[in-house]
N, C-alpha and C. Protein backbone atom coordinates (compact mmCIF):
# COMPACT_ATOMS: atom_id res chain seq x y z
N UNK A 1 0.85 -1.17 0.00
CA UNK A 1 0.00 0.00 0.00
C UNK A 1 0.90 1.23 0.00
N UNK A 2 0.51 2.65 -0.70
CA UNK A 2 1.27 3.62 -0.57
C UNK A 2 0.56 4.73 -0.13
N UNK A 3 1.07 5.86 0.18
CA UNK A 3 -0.19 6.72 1.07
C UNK A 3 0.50 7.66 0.53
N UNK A 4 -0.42 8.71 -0.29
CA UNK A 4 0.13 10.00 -0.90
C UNK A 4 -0.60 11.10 -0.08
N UNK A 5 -0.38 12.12 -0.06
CA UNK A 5 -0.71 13.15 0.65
C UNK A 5 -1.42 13.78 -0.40
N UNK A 6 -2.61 13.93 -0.23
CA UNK A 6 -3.79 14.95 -1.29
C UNK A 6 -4.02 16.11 -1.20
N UNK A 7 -3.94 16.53 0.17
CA UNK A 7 -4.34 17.46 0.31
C UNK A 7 -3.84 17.71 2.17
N UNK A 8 -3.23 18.77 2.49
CA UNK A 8 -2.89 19.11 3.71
C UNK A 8 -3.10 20.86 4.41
N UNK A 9 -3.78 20.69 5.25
CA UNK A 9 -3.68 22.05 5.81
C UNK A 9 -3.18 22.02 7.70
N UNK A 10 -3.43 23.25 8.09
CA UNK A 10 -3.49 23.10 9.68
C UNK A 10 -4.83 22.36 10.39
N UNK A 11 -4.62 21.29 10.92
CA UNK A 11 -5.76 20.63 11.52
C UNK A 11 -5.94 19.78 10.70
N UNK A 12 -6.07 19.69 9.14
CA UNK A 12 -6.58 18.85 8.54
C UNK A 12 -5.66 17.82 7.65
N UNK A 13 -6.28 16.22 7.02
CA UNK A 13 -5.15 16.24 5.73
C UNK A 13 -5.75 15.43 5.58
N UNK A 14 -5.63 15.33 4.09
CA UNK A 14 -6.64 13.70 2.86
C UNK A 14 -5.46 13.39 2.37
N UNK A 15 -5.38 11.95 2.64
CA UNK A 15 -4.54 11.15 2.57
C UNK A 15 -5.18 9.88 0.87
N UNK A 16 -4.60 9.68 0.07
CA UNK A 16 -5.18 8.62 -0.75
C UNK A 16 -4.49 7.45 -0.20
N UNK A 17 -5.20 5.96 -0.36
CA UNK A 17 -4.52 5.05 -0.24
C UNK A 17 -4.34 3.88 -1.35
N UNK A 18 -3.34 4.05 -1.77
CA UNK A 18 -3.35 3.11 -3.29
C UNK A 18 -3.13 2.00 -2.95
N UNK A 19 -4.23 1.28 -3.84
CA UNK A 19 -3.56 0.10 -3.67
C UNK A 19 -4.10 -0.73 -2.21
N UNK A 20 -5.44 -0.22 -2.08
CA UNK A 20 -6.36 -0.55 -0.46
C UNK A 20 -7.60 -0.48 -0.62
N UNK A 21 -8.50 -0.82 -0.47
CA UNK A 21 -9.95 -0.69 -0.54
C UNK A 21 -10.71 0.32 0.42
N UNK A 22 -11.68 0.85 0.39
CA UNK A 22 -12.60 1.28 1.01
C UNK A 22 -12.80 0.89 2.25
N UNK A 23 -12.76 -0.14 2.23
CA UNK A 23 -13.41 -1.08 3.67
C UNK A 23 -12.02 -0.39 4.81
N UNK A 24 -10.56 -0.56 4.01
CA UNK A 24 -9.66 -0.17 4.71
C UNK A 24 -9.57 1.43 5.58
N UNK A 25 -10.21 1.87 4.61
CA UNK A 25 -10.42 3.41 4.97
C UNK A 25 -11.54 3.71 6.15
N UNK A 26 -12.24 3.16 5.80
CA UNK A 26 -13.28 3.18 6.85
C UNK A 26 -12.61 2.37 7.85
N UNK A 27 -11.96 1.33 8.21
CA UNK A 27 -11.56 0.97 9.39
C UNK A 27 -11.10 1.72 10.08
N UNK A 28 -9.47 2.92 9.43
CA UNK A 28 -9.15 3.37 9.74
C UNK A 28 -9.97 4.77 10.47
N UNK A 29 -10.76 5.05 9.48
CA UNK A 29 -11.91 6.16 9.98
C UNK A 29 -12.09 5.83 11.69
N UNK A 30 -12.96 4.79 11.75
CA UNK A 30 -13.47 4.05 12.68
C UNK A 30 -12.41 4.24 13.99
N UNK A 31 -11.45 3.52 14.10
CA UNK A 31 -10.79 3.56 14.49
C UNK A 31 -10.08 5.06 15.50
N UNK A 32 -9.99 5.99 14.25
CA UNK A 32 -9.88 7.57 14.95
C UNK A 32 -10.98 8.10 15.62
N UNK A 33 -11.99 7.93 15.41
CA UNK A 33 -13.16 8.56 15.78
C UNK A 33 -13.46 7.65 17.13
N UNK A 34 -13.17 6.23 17.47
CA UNK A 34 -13.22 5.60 18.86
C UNK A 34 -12.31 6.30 19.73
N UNK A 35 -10.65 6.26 19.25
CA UNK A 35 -9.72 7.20 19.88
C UNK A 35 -10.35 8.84 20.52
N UNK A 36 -11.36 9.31 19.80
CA UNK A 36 -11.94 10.88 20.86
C UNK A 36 -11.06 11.49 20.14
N UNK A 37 -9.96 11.98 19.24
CA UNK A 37 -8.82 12.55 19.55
C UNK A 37 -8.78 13.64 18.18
N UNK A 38 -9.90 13.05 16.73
CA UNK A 38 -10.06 13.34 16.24
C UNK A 38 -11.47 13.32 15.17
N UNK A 39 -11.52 13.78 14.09
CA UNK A 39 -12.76 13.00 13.57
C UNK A 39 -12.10 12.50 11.67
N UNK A 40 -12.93 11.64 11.62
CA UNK A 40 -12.17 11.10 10.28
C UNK A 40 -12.95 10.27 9.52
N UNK A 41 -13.06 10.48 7.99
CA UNK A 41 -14.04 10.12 7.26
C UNK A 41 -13.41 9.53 5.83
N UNK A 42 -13.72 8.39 5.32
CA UNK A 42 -13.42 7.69 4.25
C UNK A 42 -14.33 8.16 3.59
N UNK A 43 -13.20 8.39 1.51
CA UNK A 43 -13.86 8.90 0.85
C UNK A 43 -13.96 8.08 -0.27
N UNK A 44 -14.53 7.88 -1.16
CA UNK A 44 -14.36 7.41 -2.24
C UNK A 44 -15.38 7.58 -3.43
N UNK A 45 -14.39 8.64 -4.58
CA UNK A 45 -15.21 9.42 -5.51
C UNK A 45 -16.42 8.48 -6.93
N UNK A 46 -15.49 7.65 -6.88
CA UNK A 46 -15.89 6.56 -7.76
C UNK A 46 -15.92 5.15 -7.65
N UNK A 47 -16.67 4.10 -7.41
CA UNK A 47 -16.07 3.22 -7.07
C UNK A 47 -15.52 2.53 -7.76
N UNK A 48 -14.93 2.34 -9.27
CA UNK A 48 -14.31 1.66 -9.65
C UNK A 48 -13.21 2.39 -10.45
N UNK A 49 -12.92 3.74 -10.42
CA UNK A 49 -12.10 4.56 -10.97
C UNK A 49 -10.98 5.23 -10.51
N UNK A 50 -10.99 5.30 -8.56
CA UNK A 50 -10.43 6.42 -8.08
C UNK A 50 -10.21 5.37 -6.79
N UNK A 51 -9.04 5.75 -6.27
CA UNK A 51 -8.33 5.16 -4.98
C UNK A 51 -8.84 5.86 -4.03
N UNK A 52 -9.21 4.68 -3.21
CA UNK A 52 -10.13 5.49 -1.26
C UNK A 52 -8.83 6.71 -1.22
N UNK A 53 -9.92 7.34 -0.41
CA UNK A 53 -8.89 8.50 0.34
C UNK A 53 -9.45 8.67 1.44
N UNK A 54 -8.48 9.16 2.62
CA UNK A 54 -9.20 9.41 4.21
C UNK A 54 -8.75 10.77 4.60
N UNK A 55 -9.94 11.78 4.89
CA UNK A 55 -10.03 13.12 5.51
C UNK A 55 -9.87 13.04 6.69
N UNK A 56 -8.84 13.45 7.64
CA UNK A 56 -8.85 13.32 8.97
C UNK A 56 -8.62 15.12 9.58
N UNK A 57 -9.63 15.28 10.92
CA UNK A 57 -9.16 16.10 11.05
C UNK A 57 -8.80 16.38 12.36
N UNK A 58 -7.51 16.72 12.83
CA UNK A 58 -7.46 16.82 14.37
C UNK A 58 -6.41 17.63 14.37
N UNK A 59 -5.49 17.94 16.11
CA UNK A 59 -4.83 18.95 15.84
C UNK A 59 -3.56 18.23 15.36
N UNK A 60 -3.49 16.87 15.02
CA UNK A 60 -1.96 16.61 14.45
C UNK A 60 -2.90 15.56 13.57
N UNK A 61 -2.93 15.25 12.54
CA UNK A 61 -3.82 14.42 11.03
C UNK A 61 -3.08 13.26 11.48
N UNK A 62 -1.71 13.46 11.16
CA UNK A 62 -0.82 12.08 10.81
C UNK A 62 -0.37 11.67 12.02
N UNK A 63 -0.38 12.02 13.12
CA UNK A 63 -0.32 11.22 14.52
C UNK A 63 -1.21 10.59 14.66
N UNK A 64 -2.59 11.06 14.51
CA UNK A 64 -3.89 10.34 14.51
C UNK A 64 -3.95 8.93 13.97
N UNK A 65 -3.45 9.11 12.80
CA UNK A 65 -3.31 7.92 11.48
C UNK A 65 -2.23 6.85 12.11
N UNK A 66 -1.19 7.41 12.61
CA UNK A 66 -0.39 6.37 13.00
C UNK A 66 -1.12 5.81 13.88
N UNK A 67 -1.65 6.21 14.98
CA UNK A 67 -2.11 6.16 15.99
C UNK A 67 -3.17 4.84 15.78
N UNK A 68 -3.80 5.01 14.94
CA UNK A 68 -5.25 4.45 14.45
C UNK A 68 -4.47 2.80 13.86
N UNK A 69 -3.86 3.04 12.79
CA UNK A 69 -2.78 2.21 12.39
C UNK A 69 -2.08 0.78 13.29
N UNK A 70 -1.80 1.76 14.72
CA UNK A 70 -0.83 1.16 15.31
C UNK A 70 -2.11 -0.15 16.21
N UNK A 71 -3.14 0.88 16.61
CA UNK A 71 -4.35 -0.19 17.27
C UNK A 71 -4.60 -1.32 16.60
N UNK A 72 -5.35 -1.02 15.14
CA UNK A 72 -5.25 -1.93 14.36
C UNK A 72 -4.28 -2.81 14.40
N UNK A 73 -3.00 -2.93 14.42
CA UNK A 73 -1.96 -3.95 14.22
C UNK A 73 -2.15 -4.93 15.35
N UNK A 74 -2.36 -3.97 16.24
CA UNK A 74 -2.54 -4.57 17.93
C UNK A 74 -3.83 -5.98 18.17
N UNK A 75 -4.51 -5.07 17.33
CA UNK A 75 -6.17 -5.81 17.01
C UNK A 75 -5.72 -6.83 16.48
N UNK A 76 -5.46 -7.04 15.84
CA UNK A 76 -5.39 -8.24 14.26
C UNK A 76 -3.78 -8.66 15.17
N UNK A 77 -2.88 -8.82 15.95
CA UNK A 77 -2.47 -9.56 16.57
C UNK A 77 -3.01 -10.50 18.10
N UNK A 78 -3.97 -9.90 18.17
CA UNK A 78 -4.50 -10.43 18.98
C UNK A 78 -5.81 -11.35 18.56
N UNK A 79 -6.30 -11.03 17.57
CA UNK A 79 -7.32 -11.89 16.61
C UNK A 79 -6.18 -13.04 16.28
N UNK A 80 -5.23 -12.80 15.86
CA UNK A 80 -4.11 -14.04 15.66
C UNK A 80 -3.70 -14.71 16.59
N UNK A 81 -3.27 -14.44 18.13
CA UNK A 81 -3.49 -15.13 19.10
C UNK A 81 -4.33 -15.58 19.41
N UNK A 82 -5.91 -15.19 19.06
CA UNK A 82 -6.88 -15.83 19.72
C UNK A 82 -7.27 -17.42 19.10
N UNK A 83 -6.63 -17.04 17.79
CA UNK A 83 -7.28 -18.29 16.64
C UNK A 83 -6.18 -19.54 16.46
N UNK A 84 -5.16 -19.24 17.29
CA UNK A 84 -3.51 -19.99 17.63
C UNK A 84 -4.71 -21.18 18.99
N UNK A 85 -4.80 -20.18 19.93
CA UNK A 85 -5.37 -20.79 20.79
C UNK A 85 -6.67 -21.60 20.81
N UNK A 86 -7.10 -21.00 20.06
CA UNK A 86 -8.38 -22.08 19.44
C UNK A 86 -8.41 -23.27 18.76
N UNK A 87 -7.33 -24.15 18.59
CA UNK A 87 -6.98 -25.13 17.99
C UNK A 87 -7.13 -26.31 18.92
């Protein structure tokens, strides 16, 4: 996946994600908006023409994103431990 910067201001930034689906964007959305810390919305202009992009807006965009990112990893390692143990 590659993450281009679309668009950036103070507070805000749209991020595209190539090469990721929708569903991904919205996780990530999801994800920021549980955190309190910011608010953040998956976009997608076309659905079969144009790569998701995610509007985030808080007082740092891309801390948020890591931030959101980093849970997720946390999540889905622990969905992997759980399904180790389920055997």
């Amino acid at each position: 996946m590659k993450v281009s910067i679309v668009e950036q201001e103070k507070g805000k930034m749209k991020v595209e994600l190539k090469d990721s689906s929708k569903s991904f964007a919205y996780l990530i959305s999801s994800e920021i908006w549980e955190a309190g810390k910011g608010e953040a919305a998956a976009l997608q202009e076309h659905p079969f023409m144009v790569e998701p992009k995610l509007l985030v807006k808080a007082s740092n965009p891309k801390k948020e994103m890591e931030k959101a990112a980093s849970s997720i990893e946390e999540k889905c390692e622990e969905l992997k431990q759980a399904f180790k143990r389920s055997k």
